[in-house]
Each structure stands twice: as structure tokens, then as C-alpha cells.
C-alpha atoms as a PDB file:
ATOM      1  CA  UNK A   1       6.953   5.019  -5.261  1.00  0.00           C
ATOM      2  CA  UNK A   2       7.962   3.060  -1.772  1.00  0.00           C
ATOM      3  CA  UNK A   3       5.545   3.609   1.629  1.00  0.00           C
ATOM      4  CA  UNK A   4       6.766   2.621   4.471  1.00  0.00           C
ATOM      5  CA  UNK A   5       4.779   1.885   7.299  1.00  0.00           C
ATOM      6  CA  UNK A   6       5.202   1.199  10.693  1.00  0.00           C
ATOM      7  CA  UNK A   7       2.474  -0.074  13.721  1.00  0.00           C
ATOM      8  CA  UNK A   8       2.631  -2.819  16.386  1.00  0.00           C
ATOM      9  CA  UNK A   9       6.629  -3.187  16.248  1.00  0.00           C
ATOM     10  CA  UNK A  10       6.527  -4.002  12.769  1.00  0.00           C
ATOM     11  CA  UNK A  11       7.514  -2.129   9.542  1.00  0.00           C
ATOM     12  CA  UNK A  12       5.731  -2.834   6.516  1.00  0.00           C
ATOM     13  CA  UNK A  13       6.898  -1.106   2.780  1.00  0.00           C
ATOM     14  CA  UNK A  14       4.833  -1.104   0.060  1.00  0.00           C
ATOM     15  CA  UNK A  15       6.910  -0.519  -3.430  1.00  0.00           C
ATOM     16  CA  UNK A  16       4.572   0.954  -5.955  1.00  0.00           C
ATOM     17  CA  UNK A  17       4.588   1.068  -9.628  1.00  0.00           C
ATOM     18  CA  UNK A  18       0.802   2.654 -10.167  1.00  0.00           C
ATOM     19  CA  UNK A  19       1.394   2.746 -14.241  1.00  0.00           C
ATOM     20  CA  UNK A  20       1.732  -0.698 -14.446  1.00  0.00           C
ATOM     21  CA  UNK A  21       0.121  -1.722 -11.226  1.00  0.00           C
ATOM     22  CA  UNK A  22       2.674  -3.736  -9.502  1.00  0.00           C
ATOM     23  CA  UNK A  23       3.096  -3.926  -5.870  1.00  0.00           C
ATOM     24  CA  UNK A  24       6.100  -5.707  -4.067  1.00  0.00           C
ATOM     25  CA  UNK A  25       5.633  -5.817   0.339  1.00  0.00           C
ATOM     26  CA  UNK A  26       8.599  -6.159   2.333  1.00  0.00           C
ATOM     27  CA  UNK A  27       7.294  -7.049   5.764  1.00  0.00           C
ATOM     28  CA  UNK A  28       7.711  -9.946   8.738  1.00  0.00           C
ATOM     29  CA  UNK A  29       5.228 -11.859   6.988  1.00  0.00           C
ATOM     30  CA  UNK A  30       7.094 -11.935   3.709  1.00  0.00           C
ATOM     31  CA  UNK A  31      10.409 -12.520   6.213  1.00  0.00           C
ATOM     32  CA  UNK A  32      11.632  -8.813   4.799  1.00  0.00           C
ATOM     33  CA  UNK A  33      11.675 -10.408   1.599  1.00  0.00           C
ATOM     34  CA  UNK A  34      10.081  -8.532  -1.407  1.00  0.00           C
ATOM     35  CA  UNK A  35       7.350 -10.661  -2.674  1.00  0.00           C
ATOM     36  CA  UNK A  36       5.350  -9.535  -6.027  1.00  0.00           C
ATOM     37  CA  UNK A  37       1.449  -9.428  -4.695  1.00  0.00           C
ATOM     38  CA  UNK A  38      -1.690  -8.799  -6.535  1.00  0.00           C
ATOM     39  CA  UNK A  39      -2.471  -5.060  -7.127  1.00  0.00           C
ATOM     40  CA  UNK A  40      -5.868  -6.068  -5.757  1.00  0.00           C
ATOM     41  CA  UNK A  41      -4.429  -6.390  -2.299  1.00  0.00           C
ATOM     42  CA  UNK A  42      -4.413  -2.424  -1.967  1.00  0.00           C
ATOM     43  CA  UNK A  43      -7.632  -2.266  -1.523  1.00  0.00           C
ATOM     44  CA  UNK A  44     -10.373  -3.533   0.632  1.00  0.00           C
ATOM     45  CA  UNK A  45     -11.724  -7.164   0.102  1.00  0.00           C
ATOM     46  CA  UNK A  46     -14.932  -7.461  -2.334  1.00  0.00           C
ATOM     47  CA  UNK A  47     -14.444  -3.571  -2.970  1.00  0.00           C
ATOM     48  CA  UNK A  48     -11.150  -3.752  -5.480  1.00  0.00           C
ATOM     49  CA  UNK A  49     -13.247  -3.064  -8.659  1.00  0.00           C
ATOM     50  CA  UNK A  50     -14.736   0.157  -6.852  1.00  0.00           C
ATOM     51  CA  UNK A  51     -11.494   1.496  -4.725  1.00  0.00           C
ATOM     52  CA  UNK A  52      -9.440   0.868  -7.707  1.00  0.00           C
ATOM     53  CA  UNK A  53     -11.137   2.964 -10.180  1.00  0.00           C
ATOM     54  CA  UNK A  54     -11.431   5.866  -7.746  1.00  0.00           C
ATOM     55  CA  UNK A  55      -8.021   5.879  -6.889  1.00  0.00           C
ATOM     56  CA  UNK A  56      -6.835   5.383 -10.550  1.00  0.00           C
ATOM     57  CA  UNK A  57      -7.702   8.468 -10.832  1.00  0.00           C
ATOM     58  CA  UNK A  58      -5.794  10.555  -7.822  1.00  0.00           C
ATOM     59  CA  UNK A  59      -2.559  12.283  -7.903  1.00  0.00           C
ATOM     60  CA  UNK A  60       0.358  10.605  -6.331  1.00  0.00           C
ATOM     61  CA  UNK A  61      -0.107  12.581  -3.263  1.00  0.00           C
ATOM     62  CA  UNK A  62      -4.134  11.631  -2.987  1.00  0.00           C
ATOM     63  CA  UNK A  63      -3.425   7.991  -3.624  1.00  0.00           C
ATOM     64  CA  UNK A  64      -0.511   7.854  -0.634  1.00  0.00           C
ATOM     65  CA  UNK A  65      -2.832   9.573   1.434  1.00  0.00           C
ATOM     66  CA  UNK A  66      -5.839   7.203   0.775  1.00  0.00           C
ATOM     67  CA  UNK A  67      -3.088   4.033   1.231  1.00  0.00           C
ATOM     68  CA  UNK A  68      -2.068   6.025   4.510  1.00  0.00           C
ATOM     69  CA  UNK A  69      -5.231   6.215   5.458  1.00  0.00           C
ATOM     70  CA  UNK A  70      -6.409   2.734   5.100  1.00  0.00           C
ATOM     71  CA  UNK A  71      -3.212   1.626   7.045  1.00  0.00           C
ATOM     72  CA  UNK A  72      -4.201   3.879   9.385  1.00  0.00           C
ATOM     73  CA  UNK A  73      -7.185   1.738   9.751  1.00  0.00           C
ATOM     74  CA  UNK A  74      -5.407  -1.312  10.625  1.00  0.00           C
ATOM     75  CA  UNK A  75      -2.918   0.264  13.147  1.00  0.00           C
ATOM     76  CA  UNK A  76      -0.169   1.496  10.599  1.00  0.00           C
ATOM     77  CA  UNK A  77       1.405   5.178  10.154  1.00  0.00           C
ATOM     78  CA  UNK A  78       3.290   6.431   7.590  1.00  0.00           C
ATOM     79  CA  UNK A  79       6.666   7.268   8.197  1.00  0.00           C
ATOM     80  CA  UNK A  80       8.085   7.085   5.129  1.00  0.00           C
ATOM     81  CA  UNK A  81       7.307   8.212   1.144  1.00  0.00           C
ATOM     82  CA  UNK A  82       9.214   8.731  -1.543  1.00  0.00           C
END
């Protein structure tokens, strides 16, 4: 699944493989380059054992909305899923 996310001027997207829990970011900070990161990085620091589980769990449409929602957090909105 790809997110795509947009706050401050910048666009952030998220490619998302849940099954086999890879996750590539295309942002400024990668210089819109795809760059492999740690699953891990989904999810809140020291919490990633905890967040992970629960969202293993969701449907698709739950875990976008709980990755929307954190975003949201940090001055990101969705504009983008598919």
C-alpha cells in the first residue's frame, strides 16, 4: 500500500508492504529518493514492541487510519492511499 502525506510544504510517502513488513519513504529528507527504513520507524520511539502488535492486527483501513493519525500528530494529512 503507498500513503502519501503532505504538511509544512513537504510531501512525505510511505510505501507499505505490512506482510512482510517493509517500509520504503520518499521524502526531502531522503532527497525524494526511496530509501528501505526499519519497520520500527512506524511507530512511536520505545513503544514499537506495543504499537506493532496492536496494529498487526487491524484491517488495512484501521492501520492507514492509525498511520494517518499519528502523522496527524506531527503536522501531516493524508491526501493520498492506495
Amino acid at each position: 500500500m503507498q500513503l502519501v502525506f503532505e504538511g509544512s510544504g513537504r510531501t512525505v510517502t510511505l510505501d507499505l508492504d505490512r506482510k512482510n513488513k517493509v517500509l520504503i519513504v520518499t521524502s526531502s529528507l531522503t532527497q525524494f529518493k526511496p530509501v528501505i527504513t526499519e519497520w520500527k520507524n512506524l511507530f512511536d520511539k520505545g513503544k514499537e514492541e506495543e504499537q506493532e502488535k496492536i496494529t498487526d492486527q487491524l484491517s488495512d483501513t484501521l492501520f492507514i487510519q492509525a498511520i494517518a493519525n499519528s502523522m496527524n500528530l506531527n503536522g501531516y494529512k493524508l491526501v493520498h492511499s492506495k
